[in-house]
Protein backbone atom coordinates (compact mmCIF):
# COMPACT_ATOMS: atom_id res chain seq x y z
CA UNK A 1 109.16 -74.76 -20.85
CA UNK A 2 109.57 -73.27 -23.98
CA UNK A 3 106.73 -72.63 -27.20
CA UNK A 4 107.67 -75.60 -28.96
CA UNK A 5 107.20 -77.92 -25.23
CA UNK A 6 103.67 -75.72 -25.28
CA UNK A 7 102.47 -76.76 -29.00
CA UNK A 8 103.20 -80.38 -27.68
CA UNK A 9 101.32 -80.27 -24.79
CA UNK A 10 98.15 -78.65 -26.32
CA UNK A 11 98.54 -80.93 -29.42
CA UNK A 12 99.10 -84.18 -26.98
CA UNK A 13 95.74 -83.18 -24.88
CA UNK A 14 93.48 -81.86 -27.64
CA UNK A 15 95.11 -84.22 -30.73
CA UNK A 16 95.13 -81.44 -32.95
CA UNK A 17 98.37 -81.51 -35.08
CA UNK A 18 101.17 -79.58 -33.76
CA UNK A 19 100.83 -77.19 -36.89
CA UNK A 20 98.01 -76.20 -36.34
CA UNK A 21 98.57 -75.37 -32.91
CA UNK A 22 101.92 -73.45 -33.40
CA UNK A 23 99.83 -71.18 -35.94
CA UNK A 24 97.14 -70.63 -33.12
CA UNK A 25 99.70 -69.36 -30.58
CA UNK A 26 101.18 -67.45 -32.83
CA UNK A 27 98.59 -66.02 -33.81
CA UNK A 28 97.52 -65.28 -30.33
CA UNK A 29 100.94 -63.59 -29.39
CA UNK A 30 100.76 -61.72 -32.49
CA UNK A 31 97.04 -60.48 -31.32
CA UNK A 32 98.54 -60.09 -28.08
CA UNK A 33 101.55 -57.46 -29.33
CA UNK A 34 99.84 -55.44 -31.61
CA UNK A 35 97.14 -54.54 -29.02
CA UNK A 36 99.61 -53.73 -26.58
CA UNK A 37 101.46 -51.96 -29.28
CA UNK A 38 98.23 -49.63 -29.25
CA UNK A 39 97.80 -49.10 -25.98
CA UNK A 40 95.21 -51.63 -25.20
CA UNK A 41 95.46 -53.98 -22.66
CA UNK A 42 94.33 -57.87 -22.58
CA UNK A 43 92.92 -59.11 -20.17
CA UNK A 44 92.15 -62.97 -19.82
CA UNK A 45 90.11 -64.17 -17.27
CA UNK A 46 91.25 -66.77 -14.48
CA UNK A 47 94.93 -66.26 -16.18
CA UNK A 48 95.91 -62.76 -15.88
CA UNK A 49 96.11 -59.42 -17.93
CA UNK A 50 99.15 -58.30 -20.20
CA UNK A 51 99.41 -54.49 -19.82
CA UNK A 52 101.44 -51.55 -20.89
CA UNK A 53 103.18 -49.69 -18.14
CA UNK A 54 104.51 -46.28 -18.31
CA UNK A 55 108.33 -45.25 -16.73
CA UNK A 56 108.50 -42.32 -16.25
CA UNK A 57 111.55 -39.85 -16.96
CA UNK A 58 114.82 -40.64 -14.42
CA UNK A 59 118.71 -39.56 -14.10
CA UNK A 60 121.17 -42.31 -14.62
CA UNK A 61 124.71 -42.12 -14.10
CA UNK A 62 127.34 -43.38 -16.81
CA UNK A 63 129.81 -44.41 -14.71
CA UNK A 64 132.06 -45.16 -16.98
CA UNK A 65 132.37 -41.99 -18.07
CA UNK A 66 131.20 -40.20 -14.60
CA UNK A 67 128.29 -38.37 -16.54
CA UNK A 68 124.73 -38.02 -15.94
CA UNK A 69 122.21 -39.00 -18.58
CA UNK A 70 118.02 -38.48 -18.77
CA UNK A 71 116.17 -41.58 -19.72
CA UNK A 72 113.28 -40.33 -21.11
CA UNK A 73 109.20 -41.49 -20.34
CA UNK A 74 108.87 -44.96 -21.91
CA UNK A 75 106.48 -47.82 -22.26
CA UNK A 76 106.89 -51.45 -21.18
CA UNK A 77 104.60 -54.43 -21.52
CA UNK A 78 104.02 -55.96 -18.12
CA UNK A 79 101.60 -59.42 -17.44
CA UNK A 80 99.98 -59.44 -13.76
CA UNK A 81 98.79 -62.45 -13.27
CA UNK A 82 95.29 -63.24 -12.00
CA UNK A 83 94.50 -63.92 -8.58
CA UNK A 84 93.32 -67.95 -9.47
CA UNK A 85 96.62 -68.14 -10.78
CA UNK A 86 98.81 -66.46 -8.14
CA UNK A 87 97.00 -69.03 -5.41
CA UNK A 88 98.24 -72.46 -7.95
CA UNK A 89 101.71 -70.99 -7.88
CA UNK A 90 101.83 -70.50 -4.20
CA UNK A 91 101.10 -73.77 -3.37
């Protein structure tokens, strides 16, 4: 499914123009990145929390040219999914 099969869906359901609704989600995913962009986390109830993640430092081997290199201590966003939702994807 991709954003443009989700702004027809929401706009098919709700009968808000599809506009509209591809401004709200972007919106939203905007909201979404900046406040994991600062660290915060979002969490939405019954659907699941978008979080940052920390890796830490590690040695990785080039092995194309047989040498070791340090990736450094990094952020990644992460979503964990709520427990509601885990149990409709199971089934």
């Amino acid at each position: 499914m991709t954003k443009a099969d989700i702004v027809s869906e929401i706009s098919k359901s709700t009968g808000i123009d599809k506009a509209t609704v591809l401004e709200t989600l972007e919106k939203f995913m905007e909201s979404v990145k900046a406040s994991l962009a600062e660290g915060e986390n979002v969490y939405l109830r019954g659907f699941g929390s978008f979080i940052v993640k920390v890796r830490s430092e590690k040695t990785a081997r080039n092995i194309s040219k047989n040498t070791q290199i340090t990736i450094p201590e990094h952020k990644i966003p992460a979503f964990k999914p709520a427990k509601v939702f885990m149990e409709q994807v199971k089934d």
